[in-house]
PDB file of N, CA and C in Angstrom:
ATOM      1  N   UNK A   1     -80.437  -6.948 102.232  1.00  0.00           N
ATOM      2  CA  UNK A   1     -81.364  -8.064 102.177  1.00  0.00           C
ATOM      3  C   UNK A   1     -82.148  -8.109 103.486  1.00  0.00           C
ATOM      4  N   UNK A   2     -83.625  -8.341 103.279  1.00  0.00           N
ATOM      5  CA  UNK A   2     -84.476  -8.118 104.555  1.00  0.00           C
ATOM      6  C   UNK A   2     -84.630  -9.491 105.388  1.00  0.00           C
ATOM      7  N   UNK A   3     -84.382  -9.680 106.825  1.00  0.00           N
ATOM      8  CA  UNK A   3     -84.365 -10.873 107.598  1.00  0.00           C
ATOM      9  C   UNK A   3     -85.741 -11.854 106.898  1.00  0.00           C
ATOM     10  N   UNK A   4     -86.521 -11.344 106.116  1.00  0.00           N
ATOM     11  CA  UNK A   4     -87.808 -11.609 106.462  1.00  0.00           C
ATOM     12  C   UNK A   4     -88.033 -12.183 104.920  1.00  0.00           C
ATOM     13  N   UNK A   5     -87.045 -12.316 103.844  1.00  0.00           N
ATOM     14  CA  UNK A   5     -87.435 -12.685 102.490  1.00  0.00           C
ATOM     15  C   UNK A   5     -87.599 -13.967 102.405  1.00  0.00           C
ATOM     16  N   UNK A   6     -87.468 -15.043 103.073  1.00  0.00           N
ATOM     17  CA  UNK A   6     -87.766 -16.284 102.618  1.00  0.00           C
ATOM     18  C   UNK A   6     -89.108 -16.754 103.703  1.00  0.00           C
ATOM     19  N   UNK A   7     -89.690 -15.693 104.703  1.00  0.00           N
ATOM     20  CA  UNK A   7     -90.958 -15.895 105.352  1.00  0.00           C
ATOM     21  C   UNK A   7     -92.473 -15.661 104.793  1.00  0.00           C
ATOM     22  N   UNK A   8     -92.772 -16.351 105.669  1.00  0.00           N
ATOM     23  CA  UNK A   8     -94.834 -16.469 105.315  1.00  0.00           C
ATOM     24  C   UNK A   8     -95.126 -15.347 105.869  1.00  0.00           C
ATOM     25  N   UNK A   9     -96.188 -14.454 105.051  1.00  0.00           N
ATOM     26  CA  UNK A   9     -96.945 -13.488 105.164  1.00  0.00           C
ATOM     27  C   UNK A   9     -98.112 -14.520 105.710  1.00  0.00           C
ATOM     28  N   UNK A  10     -98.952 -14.191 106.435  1.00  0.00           N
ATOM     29  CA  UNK A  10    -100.290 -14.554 107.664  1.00  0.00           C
ATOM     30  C   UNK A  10    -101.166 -13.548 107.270  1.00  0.00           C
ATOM     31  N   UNK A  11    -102.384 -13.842 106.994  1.00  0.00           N
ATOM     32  CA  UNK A  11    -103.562 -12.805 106.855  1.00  0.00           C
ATOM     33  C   UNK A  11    -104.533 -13.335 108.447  1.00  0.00           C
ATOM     34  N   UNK A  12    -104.413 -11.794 109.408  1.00  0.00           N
ATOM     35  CA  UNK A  12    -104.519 -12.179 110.746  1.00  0.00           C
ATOM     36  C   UNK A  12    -105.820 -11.396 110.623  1.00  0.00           C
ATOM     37  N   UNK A  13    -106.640 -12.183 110.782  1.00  0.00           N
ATOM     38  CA  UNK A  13    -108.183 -11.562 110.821  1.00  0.00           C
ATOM     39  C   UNK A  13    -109.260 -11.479 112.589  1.00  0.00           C
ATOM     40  N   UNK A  14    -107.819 -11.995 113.508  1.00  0.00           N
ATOM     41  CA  UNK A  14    -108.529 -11.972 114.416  1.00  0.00           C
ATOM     42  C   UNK A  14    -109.055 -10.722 115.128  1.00  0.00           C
ATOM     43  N   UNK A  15    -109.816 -11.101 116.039  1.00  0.00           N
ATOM     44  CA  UNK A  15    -110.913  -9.924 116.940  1.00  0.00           C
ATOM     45  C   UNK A  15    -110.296  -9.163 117.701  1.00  0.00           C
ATOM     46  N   UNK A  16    -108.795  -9.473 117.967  1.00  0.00           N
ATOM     47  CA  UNK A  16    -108.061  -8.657 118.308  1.00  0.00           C
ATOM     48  C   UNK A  16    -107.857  -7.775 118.217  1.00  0.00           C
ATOM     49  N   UNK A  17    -107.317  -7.353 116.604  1.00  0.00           N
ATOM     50  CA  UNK A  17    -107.030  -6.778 115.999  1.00  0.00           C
ATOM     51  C   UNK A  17    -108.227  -5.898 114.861  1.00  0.00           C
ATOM     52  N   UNK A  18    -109.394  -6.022 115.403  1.00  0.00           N
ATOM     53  CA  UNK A  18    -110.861  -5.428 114.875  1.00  0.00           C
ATOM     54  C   UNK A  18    -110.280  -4.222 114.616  1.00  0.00           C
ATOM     55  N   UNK A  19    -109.971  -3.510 115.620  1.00  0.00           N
ATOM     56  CA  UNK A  19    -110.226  -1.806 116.103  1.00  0.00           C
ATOM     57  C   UNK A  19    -108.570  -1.033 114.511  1.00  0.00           C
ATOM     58  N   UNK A  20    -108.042  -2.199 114.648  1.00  0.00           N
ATOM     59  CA  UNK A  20    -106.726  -1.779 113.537  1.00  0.00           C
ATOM     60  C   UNK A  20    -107.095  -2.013 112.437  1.00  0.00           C
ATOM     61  N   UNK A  21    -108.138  -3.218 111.791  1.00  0.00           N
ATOM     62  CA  UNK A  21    -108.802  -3.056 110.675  1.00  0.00           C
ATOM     63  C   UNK A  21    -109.690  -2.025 110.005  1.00  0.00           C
ATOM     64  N   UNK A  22    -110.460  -1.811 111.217  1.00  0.00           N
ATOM     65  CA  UNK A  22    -111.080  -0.359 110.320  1.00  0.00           C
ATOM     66  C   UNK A  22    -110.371   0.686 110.805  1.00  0.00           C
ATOM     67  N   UNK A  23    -109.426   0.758 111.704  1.00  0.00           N
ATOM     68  CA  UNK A  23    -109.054   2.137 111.426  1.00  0.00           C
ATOM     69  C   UNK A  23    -108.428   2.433 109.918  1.00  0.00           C
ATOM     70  N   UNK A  24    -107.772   0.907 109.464  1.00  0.00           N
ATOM     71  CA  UNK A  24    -107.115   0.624 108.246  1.00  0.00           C
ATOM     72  C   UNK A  24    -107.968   0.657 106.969  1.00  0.00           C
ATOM     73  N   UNK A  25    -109.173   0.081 107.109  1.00  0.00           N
ATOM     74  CA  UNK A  25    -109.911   0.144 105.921  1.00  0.00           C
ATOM     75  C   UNK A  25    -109.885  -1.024 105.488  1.00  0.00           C
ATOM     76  N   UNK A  26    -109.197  -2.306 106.541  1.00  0.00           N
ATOM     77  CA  UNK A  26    -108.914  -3.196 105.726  1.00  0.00           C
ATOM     78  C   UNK A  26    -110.265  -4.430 106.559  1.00  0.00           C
ATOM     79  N   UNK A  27    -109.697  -5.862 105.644  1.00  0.00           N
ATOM     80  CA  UNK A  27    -110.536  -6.991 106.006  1.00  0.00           C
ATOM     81  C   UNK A  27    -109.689  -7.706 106.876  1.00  0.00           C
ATOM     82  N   UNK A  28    -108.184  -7.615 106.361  1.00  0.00           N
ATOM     83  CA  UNK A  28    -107.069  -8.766 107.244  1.00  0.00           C
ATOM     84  C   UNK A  28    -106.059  -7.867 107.620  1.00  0.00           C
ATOM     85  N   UNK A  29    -105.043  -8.154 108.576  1.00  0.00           N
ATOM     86  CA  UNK A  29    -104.010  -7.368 108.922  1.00  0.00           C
ATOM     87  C   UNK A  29    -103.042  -8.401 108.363  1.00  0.00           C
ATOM     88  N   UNK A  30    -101.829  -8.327 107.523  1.00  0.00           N
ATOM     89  CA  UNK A  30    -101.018  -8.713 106.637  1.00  0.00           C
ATOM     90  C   UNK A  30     -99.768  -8.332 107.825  1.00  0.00           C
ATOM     91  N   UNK A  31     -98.938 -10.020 108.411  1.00  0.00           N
ATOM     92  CA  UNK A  31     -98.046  -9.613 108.654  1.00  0.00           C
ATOM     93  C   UNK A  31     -96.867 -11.129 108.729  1.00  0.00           C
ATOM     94  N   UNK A  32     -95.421 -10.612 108.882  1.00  0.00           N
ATOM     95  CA  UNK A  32     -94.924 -11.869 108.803  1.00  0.00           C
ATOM     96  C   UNK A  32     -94.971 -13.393 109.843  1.00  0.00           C
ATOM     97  N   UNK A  33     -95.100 -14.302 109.538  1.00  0.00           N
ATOM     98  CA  UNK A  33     -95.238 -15.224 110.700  1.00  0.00           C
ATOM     99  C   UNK A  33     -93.577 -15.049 111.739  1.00  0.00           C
ATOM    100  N   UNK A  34     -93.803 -15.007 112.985  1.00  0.00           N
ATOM    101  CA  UNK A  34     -92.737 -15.188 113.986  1.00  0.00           C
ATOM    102  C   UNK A  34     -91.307 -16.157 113.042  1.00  0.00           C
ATOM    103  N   UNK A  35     -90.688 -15.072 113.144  1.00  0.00           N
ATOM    104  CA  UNK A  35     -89.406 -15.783 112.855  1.00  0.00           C
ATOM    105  C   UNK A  35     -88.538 -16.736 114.147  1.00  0.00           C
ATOM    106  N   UNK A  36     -88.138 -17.868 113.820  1.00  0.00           N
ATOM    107  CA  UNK A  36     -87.301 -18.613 114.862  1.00  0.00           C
ATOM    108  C   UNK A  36     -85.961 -18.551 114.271  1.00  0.00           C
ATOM    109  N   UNK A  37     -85.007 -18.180 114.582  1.00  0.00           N
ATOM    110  CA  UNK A  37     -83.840 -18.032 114.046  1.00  0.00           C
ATOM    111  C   UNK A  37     -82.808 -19.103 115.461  1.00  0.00           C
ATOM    112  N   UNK A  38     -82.151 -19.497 114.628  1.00  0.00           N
ATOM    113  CA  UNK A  38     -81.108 -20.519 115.441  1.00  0.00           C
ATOM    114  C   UNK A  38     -80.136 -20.125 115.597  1.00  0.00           C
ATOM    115  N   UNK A  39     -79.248 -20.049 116.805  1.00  0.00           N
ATOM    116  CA  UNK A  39     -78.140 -19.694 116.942  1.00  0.00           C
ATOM    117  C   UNK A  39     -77.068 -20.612 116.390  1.00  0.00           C
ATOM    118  N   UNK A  40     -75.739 -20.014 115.459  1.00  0.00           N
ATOM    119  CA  UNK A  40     -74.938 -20.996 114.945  1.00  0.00           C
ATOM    120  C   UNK A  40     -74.675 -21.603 115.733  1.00  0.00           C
ATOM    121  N   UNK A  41     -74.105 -23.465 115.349  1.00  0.00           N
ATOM    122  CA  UNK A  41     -73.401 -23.846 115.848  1.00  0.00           C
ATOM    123  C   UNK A  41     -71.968 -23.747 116.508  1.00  0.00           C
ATOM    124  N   UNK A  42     -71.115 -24.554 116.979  1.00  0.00           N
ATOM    125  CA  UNK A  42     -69.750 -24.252 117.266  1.00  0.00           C
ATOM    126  C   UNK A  42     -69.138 -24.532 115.763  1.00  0.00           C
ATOM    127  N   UNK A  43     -69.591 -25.638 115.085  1.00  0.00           N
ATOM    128  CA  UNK A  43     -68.784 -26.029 113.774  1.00  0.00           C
ATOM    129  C   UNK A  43     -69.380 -25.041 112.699  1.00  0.00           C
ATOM    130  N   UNK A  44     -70.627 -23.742 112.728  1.00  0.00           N
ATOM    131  CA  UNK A  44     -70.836 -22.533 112.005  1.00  0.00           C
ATOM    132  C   UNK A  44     -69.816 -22.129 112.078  1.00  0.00           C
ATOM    133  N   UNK A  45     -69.833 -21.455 113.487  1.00  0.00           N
ATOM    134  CA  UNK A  45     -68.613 -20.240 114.196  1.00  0.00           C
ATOM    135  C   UNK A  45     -67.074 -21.326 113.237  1.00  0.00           C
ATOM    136  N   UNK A  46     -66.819 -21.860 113.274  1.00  0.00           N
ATOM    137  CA  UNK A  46     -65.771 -22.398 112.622  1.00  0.00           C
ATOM    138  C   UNK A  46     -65.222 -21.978 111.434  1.00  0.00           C
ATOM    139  N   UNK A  47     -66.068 -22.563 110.785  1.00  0.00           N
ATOM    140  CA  UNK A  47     -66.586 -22.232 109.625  1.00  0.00           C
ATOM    141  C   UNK A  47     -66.229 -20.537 108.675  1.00  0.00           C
ATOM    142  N   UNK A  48     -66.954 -19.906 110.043  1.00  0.00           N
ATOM    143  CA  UNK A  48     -66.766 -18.332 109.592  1.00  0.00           C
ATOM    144  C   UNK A  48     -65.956 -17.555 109.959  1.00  0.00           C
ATOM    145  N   UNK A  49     -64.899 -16.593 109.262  1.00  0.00           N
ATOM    146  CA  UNK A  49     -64.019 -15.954 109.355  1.00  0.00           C
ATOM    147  C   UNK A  49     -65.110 -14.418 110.047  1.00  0.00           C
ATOM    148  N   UNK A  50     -64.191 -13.616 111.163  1.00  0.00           N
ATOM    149  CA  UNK A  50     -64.988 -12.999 111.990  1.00  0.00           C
ATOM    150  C   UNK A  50     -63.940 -11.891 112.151  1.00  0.00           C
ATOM    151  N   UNK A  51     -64.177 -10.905 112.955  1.00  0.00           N
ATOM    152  CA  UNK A  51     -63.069  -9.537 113.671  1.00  0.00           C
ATOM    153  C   UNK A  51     -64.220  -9.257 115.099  1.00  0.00           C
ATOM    154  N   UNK A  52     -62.798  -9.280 116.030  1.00  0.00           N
ATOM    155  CA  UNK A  52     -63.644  -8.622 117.325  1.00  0.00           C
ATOM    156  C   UNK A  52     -64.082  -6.862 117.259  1.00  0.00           C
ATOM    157  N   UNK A  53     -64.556  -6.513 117.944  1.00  0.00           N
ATOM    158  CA  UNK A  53     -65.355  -5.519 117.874  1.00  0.00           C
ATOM    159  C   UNK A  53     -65.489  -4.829 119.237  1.00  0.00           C
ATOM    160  N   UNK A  54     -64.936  -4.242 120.021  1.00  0.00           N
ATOM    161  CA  UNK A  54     -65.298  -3.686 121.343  1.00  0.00           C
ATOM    162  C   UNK A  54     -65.899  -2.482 121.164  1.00  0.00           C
ATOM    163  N   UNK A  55     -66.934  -2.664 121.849  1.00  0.00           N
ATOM    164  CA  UNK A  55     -67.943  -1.754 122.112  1.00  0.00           C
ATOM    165  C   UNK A  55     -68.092  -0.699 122.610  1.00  0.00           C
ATOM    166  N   UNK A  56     -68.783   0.468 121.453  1.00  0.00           N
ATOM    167  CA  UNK A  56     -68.207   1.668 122.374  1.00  0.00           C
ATOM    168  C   UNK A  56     -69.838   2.446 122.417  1.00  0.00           C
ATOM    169  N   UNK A  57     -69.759   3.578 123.240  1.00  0.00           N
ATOM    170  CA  UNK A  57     -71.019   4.817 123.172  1.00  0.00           C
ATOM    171  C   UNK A  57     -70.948   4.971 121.820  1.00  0.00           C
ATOM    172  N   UNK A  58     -72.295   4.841 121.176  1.00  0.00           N
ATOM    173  CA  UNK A  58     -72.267   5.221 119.723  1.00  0.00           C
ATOM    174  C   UNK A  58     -72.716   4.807 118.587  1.00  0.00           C
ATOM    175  N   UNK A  59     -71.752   3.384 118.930  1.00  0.00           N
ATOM    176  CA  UNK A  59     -72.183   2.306 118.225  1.00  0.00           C
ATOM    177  C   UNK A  59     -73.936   1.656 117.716  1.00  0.00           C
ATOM    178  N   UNK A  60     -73.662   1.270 116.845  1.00  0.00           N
ATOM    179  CA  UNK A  60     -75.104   0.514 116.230  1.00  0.00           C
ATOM    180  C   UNK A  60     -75.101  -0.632 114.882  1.00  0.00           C
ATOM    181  N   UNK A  61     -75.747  -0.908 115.369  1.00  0.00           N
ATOM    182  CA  UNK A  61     -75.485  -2.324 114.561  1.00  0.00           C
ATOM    183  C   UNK A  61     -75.774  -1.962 112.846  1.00  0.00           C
ATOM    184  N   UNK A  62     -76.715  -1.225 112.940  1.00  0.00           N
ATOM    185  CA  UNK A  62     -76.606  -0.846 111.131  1.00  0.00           C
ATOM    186  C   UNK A  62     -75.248  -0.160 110.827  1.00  0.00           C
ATOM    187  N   UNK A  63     -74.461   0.761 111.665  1.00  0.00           N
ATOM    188  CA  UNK A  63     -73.471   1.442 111.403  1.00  0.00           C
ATOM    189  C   UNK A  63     -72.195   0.731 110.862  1.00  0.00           C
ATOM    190  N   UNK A  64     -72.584  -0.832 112.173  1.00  0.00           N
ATOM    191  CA  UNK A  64     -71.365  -1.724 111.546  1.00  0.00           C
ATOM    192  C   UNK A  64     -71.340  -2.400 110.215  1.00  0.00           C
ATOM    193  N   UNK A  65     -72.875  -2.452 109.916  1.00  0.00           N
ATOM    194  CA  UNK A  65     -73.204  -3.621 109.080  1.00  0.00           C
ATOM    195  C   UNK A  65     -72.997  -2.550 107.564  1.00  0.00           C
ATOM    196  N   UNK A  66     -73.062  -1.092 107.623  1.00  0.00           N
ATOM    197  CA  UNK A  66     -72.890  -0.650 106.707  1.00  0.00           C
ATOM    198  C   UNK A  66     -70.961  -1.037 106.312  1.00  0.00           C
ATOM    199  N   UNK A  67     -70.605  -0.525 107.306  1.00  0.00           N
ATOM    200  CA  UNK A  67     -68.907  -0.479 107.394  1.00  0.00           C
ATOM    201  C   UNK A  67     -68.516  -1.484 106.803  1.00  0.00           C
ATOM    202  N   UNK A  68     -68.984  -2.870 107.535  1.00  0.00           N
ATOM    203  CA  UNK A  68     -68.331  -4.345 106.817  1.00  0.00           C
ATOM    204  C   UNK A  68     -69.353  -5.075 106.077  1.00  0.00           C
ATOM    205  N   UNK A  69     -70.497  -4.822 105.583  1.00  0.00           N
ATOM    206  CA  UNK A  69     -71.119  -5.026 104.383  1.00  0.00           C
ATOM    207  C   UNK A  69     -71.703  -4.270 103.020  1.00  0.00           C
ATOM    208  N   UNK A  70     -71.360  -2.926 103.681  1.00  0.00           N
ATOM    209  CA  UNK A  70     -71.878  -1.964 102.624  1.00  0.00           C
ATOM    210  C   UNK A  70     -73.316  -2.101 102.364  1.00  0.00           C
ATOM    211  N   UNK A  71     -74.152  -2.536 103.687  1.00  0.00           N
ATOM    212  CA  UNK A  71     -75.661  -2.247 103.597  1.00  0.00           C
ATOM    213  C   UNK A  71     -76.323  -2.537 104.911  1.00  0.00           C
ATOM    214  N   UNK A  72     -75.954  -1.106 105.289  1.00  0.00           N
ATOM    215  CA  UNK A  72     -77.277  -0.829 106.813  1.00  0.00           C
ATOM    216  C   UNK A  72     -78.341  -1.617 107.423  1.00  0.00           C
ATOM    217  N   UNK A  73     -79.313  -2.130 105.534  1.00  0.00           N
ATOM    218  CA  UNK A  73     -80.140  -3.838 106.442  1.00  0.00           C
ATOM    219  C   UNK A  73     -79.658  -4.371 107.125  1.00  0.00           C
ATOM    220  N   UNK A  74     -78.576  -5.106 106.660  1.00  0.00           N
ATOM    221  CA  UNK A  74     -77.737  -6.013 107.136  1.00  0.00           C
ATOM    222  C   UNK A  74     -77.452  -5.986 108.623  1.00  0.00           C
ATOM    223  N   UNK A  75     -78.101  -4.999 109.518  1.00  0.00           N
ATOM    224  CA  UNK A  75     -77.546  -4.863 110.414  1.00  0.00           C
ATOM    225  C   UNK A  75     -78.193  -6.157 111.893  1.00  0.00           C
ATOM    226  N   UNK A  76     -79.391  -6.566 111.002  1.00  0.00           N
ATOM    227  CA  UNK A  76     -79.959  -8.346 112.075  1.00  0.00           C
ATOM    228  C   UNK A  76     -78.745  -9.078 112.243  1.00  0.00           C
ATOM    229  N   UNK A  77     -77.943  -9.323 111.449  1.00  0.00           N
ATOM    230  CA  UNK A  77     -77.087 -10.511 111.205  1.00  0.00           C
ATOM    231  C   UNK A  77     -75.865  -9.800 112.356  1.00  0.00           C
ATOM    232  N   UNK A  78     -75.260  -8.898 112.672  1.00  0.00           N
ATOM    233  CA  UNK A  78     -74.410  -8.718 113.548  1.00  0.00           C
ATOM    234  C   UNK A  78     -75.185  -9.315 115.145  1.00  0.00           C
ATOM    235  N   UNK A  79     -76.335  -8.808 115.114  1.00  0.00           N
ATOM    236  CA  UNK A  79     -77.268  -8.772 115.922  1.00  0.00           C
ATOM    237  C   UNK A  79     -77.529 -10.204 116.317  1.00  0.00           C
ATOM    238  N   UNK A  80     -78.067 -11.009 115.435  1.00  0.00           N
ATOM    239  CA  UNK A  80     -78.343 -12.429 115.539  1.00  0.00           C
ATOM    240  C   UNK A  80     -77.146 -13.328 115.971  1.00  0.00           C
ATOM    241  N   UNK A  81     -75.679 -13.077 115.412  1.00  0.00           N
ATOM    242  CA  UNK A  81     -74.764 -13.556 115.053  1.00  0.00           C
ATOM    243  C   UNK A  81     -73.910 -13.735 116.863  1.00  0.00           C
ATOM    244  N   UNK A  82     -74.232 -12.533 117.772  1.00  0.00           N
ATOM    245  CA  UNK A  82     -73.948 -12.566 119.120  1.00  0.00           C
ATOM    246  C   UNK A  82     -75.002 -12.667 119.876  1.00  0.00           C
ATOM    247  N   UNK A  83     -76.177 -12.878 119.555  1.00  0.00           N
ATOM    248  CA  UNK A  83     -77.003 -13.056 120.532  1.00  0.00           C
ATOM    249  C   UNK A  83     -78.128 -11.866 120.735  1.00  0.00           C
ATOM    250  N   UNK A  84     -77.693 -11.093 120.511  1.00  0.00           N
ATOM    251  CA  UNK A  84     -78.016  -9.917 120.800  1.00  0.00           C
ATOM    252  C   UNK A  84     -79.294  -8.887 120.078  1.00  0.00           C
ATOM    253  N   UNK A  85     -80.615  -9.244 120.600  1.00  0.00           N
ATOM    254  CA  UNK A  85     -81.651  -8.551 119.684  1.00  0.00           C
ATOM    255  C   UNK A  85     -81.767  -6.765 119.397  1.00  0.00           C
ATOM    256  N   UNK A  86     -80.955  -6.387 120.241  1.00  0.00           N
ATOM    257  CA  UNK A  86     -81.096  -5.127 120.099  1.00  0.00           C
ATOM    258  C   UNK A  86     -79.778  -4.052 120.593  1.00  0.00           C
ATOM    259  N   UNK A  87     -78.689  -3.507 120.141  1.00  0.00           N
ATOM    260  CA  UNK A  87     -78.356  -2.447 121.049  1.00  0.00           C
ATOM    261  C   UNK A  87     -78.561  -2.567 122.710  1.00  0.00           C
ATOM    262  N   UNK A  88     -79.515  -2.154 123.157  1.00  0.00           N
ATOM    263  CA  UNK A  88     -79.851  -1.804 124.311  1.00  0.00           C
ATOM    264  C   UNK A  88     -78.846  -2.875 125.405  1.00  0.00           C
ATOM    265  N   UNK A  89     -79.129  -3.728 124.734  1.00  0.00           N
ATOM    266  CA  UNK A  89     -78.841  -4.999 125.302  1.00  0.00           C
ATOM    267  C   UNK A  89     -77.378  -5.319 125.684  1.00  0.00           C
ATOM    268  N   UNK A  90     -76.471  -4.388 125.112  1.00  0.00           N
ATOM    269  CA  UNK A  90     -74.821  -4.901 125.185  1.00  0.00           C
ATOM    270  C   UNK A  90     -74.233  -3.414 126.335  1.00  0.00           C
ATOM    271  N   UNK A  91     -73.490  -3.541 126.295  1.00  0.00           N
ATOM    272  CA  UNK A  91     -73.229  -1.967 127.602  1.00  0.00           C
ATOM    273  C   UNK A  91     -71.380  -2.094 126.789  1.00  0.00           C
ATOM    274  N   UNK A  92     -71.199  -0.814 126.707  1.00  0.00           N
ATOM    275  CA  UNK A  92     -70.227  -0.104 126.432  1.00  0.00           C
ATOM    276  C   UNK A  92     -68.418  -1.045 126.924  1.00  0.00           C
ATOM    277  N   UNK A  93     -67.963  -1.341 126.064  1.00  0.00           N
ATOM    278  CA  UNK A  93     -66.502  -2.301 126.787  1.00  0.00           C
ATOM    279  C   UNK A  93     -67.427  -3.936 126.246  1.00  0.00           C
ATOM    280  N   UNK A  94     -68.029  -4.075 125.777  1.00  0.00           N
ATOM    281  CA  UNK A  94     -68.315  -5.714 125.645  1.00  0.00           C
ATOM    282  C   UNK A  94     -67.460  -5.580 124.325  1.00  0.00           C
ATOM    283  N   UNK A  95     -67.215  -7.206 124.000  1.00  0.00           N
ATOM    284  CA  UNK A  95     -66.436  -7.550 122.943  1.00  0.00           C
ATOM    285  C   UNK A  95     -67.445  -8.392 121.863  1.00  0.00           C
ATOM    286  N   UNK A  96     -67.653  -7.929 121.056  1.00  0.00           N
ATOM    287  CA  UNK A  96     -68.663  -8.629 119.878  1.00  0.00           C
ATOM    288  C   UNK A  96     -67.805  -8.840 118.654  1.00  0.00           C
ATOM    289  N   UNK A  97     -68.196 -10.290 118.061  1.00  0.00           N
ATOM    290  CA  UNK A  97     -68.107 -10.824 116.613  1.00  0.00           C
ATOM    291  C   UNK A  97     -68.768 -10.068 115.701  1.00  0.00           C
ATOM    292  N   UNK A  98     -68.061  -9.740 114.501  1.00  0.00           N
ATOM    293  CA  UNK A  98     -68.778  -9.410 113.289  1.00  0.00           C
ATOM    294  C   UNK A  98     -68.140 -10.514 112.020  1.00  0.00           C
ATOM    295  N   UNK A  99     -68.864 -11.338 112.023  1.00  0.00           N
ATOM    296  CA  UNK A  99     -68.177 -12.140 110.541  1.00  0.00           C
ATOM    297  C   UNK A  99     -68.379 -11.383 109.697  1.00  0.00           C
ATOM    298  N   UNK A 100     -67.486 -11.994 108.875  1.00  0.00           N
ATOM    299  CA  UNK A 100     -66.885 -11.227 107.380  1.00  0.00           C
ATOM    300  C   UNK A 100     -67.238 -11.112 106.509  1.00  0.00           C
ATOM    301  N   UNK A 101     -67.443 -12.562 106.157  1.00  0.00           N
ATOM    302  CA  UNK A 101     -67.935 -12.766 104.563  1.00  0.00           C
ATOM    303  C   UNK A 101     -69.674 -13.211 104.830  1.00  0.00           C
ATOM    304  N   UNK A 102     -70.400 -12.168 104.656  1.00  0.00           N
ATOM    305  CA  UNK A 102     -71.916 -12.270 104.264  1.00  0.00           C
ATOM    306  C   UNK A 102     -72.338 -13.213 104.069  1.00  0.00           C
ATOM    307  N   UNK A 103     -71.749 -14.115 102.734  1.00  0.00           N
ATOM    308  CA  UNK A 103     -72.894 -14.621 101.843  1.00  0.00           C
ATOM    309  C   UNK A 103     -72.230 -15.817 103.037  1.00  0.00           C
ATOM    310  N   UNK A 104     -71.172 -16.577 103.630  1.00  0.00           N
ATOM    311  CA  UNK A 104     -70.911 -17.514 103.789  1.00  0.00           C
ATOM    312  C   UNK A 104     -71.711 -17.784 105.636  1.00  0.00           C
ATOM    313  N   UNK A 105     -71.912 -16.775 106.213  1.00  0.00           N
ATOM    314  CA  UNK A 105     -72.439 -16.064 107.190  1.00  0.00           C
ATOM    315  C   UNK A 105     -74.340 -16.428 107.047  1.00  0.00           C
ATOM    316  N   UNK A 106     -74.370 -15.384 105.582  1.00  0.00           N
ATOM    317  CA  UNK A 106     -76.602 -15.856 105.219  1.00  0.00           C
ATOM    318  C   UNK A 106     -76.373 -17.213 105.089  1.00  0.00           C
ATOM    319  N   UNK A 107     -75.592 -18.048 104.500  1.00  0.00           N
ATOM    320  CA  UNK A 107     -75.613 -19.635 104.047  1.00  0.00           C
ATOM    321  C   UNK A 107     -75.559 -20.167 105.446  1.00  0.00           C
ATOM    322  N   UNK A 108     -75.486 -20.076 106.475  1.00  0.00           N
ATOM    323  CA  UNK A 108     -75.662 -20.437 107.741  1.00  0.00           C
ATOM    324  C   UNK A 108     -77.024 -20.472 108.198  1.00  0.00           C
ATOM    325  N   UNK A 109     -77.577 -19.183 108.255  1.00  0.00           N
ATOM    326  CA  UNK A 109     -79.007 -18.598 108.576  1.00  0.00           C
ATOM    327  C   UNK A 109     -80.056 -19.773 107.535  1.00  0.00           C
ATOM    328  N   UNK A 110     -79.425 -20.149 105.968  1.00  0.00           N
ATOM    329  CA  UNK A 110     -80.328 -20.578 105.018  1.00  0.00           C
ATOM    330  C   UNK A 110     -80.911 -19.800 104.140  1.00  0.00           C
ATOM    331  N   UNK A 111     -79.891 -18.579 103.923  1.00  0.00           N
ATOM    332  CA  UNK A 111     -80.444 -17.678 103.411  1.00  0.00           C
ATOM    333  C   UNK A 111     -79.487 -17.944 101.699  1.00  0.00           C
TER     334      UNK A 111
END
């Protein structure tokens, strides 16, 4: 499931973005509006059944999200779920949450 299914598509016609329209052929550049995503609460985290995770060389967040969801998208929600927008961002020996159960996990997000 894509972070982005319950967001507004924006038809961005600004002058900015001139030189990407015609290279495109197009009139508008079609893209999603800025997502704000909220970090759970303490009574979320409660809520959700989780496993620690120490971090190793290697690792990636689709890799996990395949492992304990059986779908590689999935891999924002590990991501979102610690804070963490990207890989880059965590260094080797950190200890990260992966909740468990998905759907009870998206029902947090509002998904």
């Amino acid at each position: 499931m894509s972070r982005y299914i319950n967001d507004t598509i924006l038809k961005n016609a600004s002058e900015y973005y001139e030189f990407l329209r015609k290279e495109r052929g197009v009139k508008v550049i079609e893209q999603y509006e800025t997502i704000i995503m909220r970090q759970p609460t303490l009574a979320d985290r409660v809520k959700l059944s989780t496993t620690a995770h120490i971090w190793k060389y290697g690792d990636r967040f689709y890799k996990l999200a395949s492992q304990y969801y059986g779908d590689p998208r999935l891999w924002w929600v590990i991501g979102w779920y610690n804070g963490y927008p990207t890989e880059v961002d965590i260094k080797p020996g950190a200890s990260i949450r992966i909740p468990l159960d998905i759907q009870s996990t998206l029902a947090v997000l509002g998904y």
